[in-house]
ModelCIF file with pLDDT and N, C-alpha, C, O atoms, coordinates in Angstrom:
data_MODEL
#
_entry.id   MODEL 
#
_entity.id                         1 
_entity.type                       polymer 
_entity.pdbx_number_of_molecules   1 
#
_entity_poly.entity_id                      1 
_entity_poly.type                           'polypeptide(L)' 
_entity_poly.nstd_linkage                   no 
_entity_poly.nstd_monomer                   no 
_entity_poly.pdbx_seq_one_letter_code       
;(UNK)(UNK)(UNK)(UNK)(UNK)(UNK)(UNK)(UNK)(UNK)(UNK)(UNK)(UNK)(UNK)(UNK)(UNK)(UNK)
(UNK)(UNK)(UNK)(UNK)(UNK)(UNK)(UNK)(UNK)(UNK)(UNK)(UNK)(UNK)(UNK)(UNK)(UNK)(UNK)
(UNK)(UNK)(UNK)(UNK)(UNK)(UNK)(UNK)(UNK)(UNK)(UNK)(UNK)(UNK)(UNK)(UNK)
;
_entity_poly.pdbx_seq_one_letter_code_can   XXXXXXXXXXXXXXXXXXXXXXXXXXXXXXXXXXXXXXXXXXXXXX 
_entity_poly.pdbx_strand_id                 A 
#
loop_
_entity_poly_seq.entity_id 
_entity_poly_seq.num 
_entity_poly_seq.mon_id 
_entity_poly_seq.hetero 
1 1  UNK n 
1 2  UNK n 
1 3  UNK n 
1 4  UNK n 
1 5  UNK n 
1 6  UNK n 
1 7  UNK n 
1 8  UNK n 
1 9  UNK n 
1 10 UNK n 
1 11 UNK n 
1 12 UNK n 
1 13 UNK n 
1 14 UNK n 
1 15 UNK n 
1 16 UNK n 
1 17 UNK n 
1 18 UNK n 
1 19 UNK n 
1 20 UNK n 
1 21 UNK n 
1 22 UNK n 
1 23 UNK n 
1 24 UNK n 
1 25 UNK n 
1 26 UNK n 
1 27 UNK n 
1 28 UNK n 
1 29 UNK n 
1 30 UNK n 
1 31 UNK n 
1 32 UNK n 
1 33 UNK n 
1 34 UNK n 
1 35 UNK n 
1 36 UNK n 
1 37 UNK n 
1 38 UNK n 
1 39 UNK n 
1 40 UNK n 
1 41 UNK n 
1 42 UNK n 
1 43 UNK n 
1 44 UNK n 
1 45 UNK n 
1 46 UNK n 
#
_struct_asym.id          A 
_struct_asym.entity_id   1 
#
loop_
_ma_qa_metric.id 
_ma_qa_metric.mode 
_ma_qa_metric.name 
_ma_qa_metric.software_group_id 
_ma_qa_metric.type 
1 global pLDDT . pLDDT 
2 local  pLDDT . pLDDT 
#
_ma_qa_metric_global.metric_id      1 
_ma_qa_metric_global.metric_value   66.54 
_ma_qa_metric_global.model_id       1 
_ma_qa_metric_global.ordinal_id     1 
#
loop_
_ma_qa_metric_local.label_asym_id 
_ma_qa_metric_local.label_comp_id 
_ma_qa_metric_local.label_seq_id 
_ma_qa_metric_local.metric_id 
_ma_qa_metric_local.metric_value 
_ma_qa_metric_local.model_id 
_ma_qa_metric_local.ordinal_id 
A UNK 1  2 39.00 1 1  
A UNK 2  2 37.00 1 2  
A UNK 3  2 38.00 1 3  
A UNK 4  2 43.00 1 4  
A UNK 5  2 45.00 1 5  
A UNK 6  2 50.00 1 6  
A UNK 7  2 47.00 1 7  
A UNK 8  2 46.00 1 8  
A UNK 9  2 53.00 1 9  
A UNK 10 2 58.00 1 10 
A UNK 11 2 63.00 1 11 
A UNK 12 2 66.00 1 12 
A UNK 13 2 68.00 1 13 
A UNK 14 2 66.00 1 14 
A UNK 15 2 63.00 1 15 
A UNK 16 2 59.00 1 16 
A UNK 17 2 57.00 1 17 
A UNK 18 2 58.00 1 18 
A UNK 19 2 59.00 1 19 
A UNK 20 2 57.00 1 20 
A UNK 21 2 55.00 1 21 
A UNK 22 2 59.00 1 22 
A UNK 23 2 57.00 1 23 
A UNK 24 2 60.00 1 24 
A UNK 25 2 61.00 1 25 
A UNK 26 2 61.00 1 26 
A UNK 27 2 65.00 1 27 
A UNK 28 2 65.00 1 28 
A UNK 29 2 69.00 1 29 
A UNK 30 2 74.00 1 30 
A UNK 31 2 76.00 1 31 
A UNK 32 2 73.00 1 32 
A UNK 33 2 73.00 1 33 
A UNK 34 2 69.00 1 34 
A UNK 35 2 72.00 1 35 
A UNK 36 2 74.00 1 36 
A UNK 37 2 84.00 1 37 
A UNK 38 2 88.00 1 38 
A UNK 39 2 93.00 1 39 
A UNK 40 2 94.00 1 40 
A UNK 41 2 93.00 1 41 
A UNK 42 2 92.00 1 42 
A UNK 43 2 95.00 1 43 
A UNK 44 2 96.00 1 44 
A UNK 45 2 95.00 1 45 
A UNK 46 2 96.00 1 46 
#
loop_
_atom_site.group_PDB 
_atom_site.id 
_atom_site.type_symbol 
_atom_site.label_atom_id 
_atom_site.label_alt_id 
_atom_site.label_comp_id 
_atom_site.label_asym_id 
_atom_site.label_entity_id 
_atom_site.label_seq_id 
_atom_site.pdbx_PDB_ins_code 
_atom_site.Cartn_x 
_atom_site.Cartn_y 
_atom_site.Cartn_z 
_atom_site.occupancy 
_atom_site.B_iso_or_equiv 
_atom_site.pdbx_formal_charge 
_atom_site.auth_seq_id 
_atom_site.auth_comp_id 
_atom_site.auth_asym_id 
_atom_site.auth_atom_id 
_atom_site.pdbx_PDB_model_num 
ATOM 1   N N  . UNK A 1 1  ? 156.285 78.306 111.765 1.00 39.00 ? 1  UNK A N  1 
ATOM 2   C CA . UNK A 1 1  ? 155.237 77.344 111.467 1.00 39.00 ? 1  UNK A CA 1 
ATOM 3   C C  . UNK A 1 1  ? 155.338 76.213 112.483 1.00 39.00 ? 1  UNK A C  1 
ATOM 4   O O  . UNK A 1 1  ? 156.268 75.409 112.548 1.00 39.00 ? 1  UNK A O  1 
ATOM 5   N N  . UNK A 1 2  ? 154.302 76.253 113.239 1.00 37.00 ? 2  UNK A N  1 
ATOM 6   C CA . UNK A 1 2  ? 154.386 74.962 114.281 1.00 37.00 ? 2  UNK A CA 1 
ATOM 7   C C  . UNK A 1 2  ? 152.920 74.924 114.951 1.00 37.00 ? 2  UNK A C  1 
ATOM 8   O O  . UNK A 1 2  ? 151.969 75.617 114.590 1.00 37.00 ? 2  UNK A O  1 
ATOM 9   N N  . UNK A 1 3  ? 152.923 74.043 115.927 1.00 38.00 ? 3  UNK A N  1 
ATOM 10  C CA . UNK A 1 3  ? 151.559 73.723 116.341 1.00 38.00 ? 3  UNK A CA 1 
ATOM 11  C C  . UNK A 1 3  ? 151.117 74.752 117.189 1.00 38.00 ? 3  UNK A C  1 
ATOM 12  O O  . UNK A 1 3  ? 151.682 74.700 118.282 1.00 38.00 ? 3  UNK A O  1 
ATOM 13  N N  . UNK A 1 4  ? 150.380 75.587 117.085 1.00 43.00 ? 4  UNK A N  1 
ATOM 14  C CA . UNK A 1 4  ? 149.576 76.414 117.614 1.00 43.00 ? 4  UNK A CA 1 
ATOM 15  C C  . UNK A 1 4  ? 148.705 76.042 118.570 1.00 43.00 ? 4  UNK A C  1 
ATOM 16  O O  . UNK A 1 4  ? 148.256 74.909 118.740 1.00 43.00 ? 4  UNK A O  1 
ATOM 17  N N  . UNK A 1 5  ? 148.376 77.420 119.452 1.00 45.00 ? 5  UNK A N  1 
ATOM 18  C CA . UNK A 1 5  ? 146.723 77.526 120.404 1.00 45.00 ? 5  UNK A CA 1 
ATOM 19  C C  . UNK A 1 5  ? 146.114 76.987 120.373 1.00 45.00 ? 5  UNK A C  1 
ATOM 20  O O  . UNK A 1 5  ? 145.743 76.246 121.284 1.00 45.00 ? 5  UNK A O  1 
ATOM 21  N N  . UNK A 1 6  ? 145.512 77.114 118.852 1.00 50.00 ? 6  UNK A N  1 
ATOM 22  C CA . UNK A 1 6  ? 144.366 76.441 117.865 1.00 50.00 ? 6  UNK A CA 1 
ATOM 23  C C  . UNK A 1 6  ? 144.632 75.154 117.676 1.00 50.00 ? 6  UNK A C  1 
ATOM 24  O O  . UNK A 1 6  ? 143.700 74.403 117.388 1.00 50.00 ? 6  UNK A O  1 
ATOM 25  N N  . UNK A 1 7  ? 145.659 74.766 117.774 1.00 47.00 ? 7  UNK A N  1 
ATOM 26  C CA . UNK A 1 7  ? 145.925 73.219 117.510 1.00 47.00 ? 7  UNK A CA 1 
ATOM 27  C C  . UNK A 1 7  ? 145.913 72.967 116.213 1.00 47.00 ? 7  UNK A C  1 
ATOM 28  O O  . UNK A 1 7  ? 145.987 73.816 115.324 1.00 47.00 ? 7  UNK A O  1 
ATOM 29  N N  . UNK A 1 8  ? 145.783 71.371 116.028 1.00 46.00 ? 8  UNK A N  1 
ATOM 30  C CA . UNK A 1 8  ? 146.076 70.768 115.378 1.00 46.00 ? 8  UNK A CA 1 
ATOM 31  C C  . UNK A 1 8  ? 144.868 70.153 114.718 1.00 46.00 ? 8  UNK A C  1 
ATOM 32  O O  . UNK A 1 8  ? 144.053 69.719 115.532 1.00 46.00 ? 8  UNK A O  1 
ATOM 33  N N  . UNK A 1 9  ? 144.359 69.919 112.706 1.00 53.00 ? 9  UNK A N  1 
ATOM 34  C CA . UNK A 1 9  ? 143.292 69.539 112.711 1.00 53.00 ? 9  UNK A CA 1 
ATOM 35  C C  . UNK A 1 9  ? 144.231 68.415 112.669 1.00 53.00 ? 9  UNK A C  1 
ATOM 36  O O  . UNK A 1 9  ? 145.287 68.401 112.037 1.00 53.00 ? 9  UNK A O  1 
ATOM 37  N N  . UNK A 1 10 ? 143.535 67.034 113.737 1.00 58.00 ? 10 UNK A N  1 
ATOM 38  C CA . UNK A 1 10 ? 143.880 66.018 113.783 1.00 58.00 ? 10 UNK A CA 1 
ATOM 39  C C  . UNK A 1 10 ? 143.448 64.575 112.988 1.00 58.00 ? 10 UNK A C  1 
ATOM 40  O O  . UNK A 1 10 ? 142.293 64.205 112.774 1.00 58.00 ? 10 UNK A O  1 
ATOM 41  N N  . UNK A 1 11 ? 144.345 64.067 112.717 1.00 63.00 ? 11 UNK A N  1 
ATOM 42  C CA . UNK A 1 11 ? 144.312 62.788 111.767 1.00 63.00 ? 11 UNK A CA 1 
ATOM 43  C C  . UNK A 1 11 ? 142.754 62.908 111.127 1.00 63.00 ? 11 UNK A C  1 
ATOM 44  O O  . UNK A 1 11 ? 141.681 62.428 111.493 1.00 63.00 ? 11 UNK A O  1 
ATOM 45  N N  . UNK A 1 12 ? 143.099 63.689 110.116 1.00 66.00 ? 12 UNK A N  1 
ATOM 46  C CA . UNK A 1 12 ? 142.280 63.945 108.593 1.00 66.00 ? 12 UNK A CA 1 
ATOM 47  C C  . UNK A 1 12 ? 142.497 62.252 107.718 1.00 66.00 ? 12 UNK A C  1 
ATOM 48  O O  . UNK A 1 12 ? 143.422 61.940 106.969 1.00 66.00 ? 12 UNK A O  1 
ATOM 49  N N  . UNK A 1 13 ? 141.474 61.518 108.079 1.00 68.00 ? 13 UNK A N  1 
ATOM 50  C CA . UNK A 1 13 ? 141.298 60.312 107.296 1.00 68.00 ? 13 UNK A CA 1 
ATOM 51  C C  . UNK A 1 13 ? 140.667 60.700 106.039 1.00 68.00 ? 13 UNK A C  1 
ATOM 52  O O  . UNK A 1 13 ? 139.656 61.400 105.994 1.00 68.00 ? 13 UNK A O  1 
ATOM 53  N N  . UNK A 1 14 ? 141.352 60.179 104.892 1.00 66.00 ? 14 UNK A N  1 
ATOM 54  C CA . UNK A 1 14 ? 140.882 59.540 103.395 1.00 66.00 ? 14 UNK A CA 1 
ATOM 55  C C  . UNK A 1 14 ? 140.761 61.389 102.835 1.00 66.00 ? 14 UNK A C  1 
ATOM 56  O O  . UNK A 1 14 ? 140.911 62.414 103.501 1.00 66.00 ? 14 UNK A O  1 
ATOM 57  N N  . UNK A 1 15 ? 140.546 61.264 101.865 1.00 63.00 ? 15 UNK A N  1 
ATOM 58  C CA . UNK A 1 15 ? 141.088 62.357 100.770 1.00 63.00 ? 15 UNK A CA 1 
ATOM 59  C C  . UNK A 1 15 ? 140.254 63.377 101.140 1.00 63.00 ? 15 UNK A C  1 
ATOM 60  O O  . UNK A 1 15 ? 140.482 64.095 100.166 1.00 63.00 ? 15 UNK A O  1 
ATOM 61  N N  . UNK A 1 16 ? 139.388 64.063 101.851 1.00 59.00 ? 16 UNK A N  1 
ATOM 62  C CA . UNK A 1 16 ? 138.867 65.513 102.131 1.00 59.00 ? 16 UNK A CA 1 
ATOM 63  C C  . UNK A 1 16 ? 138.378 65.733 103.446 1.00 59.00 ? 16 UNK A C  1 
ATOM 64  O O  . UNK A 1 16 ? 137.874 66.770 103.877 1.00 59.00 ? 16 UNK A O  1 
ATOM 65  N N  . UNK A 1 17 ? 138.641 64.281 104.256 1.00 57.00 ? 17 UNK A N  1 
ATOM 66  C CA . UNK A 1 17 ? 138.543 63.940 105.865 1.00 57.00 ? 17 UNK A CA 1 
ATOM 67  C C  . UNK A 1 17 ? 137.130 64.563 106.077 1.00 57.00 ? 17 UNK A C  1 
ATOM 68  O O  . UNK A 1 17 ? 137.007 65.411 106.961 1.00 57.00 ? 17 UNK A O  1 
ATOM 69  N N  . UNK A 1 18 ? 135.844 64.125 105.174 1.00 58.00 ? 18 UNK A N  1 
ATOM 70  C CA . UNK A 1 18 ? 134.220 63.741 104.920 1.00 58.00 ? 18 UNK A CA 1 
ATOM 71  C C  . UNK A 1 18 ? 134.760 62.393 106.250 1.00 58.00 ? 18 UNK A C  1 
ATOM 72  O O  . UNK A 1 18 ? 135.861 61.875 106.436 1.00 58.00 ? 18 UNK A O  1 
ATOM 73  N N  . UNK A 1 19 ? 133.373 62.186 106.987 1.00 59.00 ? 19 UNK A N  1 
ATOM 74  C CA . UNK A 1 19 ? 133.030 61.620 107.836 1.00 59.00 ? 19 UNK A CA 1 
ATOM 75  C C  . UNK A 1 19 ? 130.950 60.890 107.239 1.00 59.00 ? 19 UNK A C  1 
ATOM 76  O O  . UNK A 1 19 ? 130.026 61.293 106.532 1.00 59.00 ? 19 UNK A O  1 
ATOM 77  N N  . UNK A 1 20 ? 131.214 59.874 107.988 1.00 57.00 ? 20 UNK A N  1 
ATOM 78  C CA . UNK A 1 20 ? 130.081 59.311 107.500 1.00 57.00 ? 20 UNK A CA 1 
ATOM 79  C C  . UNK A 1 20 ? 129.248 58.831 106.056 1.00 57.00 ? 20 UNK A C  1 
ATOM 80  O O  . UNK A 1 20 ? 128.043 58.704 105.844 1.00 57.00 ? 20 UNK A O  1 
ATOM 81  N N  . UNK A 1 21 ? 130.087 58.688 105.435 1.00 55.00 ? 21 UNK A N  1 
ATOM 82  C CA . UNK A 1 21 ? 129.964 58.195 103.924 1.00 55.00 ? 21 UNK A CA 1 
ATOM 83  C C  . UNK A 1 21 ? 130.886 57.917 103.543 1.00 55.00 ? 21 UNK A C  1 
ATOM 84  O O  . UNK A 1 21 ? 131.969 58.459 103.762 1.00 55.00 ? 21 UNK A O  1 
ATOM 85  N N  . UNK A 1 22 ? 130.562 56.611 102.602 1.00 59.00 ? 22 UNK A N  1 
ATOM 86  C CA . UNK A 1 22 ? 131.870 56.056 101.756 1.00 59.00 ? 22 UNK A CA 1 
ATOM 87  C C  . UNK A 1 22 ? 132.450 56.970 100.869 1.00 59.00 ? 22 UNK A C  1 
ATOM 88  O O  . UNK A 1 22 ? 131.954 57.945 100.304 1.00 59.00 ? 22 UNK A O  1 
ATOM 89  N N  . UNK A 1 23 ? 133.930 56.355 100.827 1.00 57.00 ? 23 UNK A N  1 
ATOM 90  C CA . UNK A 1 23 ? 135.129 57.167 100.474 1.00 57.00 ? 23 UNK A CA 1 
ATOM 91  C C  . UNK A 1 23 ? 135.428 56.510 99.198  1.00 57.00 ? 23 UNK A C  1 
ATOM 92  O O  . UNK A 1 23 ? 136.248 55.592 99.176  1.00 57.00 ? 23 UNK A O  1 
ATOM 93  N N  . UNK A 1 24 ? 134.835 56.902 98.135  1.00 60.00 ? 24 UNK A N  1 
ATOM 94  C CA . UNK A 1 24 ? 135.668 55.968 97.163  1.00 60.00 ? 24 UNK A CA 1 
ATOM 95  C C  . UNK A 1 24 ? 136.119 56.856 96.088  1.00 60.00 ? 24 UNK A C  1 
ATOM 96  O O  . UNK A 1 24 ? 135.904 56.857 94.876  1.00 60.00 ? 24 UNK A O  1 
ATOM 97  N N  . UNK A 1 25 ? 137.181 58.025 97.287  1.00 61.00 ? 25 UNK A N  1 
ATOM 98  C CA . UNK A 1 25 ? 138.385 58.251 96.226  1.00 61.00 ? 25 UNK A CA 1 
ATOM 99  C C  . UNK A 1 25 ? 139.511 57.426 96.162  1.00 61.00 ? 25 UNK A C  1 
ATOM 100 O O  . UNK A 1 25 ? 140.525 57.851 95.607  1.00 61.00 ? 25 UNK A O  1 
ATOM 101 N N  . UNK A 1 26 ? 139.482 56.416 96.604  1.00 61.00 ? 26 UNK A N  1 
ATOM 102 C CA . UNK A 1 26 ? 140.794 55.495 96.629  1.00 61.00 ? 26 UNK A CA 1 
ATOM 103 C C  . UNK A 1 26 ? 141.694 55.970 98.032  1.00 61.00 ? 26 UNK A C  1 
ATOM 104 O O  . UNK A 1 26 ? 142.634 55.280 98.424  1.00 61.00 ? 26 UNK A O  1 
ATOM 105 N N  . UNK A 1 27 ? 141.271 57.258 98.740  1.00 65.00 ? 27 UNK A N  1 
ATOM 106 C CA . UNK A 1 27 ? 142.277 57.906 99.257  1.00 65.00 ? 27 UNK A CA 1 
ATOM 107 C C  . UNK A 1 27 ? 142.272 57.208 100.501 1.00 65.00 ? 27 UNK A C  1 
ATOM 108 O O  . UNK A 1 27 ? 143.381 57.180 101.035 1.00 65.00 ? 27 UNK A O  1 
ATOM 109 N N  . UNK A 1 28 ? 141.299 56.603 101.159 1.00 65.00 ? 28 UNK A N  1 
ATOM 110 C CA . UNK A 1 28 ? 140.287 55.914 102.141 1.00 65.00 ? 28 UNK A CA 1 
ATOM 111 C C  . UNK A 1 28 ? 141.790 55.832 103.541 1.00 65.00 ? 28 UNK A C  1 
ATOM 112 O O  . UNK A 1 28 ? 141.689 56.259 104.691 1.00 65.00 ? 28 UNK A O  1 
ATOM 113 N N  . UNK A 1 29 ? 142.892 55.240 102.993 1.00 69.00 ? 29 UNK A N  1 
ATOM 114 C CA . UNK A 1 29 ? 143.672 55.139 104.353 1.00 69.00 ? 29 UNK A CA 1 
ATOM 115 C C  . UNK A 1 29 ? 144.726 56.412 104.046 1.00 69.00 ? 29 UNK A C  1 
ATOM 116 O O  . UNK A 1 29 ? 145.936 56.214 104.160 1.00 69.00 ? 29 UNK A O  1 
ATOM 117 N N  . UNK A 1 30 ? 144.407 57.223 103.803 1.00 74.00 ? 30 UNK A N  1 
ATOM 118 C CA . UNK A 1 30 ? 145.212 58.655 103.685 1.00 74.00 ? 30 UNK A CA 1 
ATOM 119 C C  . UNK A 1 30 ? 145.074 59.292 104.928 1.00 74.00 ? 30 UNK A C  1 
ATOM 120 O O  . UNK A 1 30 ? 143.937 59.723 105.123 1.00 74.00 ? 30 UNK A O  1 
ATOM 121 N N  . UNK A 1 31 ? 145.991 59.509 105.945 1.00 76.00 ? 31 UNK A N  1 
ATOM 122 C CA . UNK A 1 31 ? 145.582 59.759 107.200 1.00 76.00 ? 31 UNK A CA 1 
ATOM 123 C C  . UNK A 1 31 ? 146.762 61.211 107.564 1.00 76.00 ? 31 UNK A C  1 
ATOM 124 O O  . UNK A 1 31 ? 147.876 60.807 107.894 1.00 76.00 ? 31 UNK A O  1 
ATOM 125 N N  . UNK A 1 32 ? 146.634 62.587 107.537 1.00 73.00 ? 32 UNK A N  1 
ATOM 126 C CA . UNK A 1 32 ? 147.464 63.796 107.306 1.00 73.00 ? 32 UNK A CA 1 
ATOM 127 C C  . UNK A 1 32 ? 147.253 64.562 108.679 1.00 73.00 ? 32 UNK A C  1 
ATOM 128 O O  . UNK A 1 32 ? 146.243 64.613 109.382 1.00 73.00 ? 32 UNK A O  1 
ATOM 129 N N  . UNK A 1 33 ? 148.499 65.142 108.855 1.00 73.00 ? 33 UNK A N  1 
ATOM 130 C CA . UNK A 1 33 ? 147.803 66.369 109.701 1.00 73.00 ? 33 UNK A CA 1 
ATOM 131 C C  . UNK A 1 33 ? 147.920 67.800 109.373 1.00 73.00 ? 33 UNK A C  1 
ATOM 132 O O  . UNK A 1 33 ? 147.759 68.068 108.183 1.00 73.00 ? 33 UNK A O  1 
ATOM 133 N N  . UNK A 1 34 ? 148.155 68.725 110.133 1.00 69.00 ? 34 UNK A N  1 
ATOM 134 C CA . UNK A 1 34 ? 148.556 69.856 109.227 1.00 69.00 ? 34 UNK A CA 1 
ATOM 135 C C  . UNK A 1 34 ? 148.714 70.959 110.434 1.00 69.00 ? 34 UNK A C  1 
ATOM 136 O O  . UNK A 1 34 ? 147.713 71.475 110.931 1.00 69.00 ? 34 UNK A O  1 
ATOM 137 N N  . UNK A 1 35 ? 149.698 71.200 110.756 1.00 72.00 ? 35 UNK A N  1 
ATOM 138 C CA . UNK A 1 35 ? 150.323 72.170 111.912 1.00 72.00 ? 35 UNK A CA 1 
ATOM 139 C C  . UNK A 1 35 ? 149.731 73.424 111.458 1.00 72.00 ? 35 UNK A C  1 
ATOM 140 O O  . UNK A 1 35 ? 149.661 73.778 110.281 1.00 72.00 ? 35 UNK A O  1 
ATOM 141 N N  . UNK A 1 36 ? 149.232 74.191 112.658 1.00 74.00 ? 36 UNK A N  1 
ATOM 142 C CA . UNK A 1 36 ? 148.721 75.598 111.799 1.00 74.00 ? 36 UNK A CA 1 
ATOM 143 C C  . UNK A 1 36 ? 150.164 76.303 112.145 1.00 74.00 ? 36 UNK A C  1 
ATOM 144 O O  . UNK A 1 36 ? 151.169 75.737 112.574 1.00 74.00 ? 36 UNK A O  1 
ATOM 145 N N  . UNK A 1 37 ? 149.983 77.720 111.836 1.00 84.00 ? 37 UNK A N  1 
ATOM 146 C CA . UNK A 1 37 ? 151.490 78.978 111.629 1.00 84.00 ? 37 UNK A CA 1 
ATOM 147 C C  . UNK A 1 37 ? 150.740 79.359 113.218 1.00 84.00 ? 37 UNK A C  1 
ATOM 148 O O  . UNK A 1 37 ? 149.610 79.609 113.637 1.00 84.00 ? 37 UNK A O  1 
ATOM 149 N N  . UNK A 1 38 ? 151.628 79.275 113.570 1.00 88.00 ? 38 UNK A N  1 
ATOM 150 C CA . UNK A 1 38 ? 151.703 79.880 115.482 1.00 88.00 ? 38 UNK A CA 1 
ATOM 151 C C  . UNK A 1 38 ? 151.569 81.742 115.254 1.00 88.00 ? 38 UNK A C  1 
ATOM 152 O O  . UNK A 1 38 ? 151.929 82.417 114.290 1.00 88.00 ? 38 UNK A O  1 
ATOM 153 N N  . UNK A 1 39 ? 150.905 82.178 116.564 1.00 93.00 ? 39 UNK A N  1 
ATOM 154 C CA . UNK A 1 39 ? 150.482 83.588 117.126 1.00 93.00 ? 39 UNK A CA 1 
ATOM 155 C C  . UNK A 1 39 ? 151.682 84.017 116.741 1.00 93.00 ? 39 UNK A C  1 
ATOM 156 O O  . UNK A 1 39 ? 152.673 83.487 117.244 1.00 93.00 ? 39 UNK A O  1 
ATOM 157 N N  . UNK A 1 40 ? 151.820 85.000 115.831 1.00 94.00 ? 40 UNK A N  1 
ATOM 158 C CA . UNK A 1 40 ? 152.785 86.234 115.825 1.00 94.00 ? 40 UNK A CA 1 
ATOM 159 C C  . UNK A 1 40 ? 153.116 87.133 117.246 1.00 94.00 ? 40 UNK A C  1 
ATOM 160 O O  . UNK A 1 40 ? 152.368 86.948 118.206 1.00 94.00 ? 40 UNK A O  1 
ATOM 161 N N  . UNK A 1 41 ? 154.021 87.915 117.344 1.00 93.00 ? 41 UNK A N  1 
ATOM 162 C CA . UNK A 1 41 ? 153.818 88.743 118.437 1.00 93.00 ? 41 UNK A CA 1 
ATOM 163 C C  . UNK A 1 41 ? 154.446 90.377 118.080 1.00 93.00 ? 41 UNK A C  1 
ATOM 164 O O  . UNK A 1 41 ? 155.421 90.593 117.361 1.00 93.00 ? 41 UNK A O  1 
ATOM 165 N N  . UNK A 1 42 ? 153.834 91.147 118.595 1.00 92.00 ? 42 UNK A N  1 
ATOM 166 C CA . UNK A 1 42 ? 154.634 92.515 117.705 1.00 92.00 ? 42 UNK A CA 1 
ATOM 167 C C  . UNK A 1 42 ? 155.993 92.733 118.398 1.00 92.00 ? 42 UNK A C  1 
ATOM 168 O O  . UNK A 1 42 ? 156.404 92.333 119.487 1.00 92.00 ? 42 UNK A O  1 
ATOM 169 N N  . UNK A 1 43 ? 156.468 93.359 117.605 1.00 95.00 ? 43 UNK A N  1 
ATOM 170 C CA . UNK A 1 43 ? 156.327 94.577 116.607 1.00 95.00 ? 43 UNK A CA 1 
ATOM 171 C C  . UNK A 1 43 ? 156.201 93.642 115.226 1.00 95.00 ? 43 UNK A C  1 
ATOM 172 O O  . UNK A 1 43 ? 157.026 92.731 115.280 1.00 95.00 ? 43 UNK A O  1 
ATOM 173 N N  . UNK A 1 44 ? 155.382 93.611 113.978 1.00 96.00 ? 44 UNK A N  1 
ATOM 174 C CA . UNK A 1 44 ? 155.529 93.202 113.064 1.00 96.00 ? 44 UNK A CA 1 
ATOM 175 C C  . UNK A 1 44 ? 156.373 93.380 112.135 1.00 96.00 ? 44 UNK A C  1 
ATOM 176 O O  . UNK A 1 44 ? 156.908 92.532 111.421 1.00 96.00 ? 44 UNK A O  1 
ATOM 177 N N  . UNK A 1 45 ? 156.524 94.744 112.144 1.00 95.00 ? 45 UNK A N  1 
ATOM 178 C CA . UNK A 1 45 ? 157.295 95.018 110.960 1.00 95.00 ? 45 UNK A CA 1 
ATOM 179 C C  . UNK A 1 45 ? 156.698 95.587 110.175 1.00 95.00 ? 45 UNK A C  1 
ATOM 180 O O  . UNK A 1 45 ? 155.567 95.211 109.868 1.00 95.00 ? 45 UNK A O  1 
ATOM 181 N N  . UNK A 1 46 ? 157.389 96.870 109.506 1.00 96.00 ? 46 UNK A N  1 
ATOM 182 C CA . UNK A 1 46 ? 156.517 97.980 108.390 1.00 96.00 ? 46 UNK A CA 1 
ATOM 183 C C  . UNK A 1 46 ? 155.278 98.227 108.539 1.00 96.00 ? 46 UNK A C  1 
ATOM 184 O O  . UNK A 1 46 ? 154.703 98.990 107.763 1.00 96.00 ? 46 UNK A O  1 
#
């Protein structure tokens, strides 16, 4: 699990990281990121 190809969705502000409308889940300075799971490579396995 680490930062991938695909990257990173970056700094996800306030509770469902909605853009352009008020936030009033309280979550408003909730600021997350979230590493995606990096390219496998074979042999996988079974």
């Amino acid at each position: 699990e680490r930062v991938s190809d695909r990257g990173v969705d970056p700094a996800q502000s306030g509770m469902f990281g909605a853009k352009g409308s008020g936030d009033t889940s309280g979550y408003g300075g909730l600021v997350r990121r979230q590493a995606l799971p990096g390219e496998a490579q074979a042999p996988y396995g079974g």
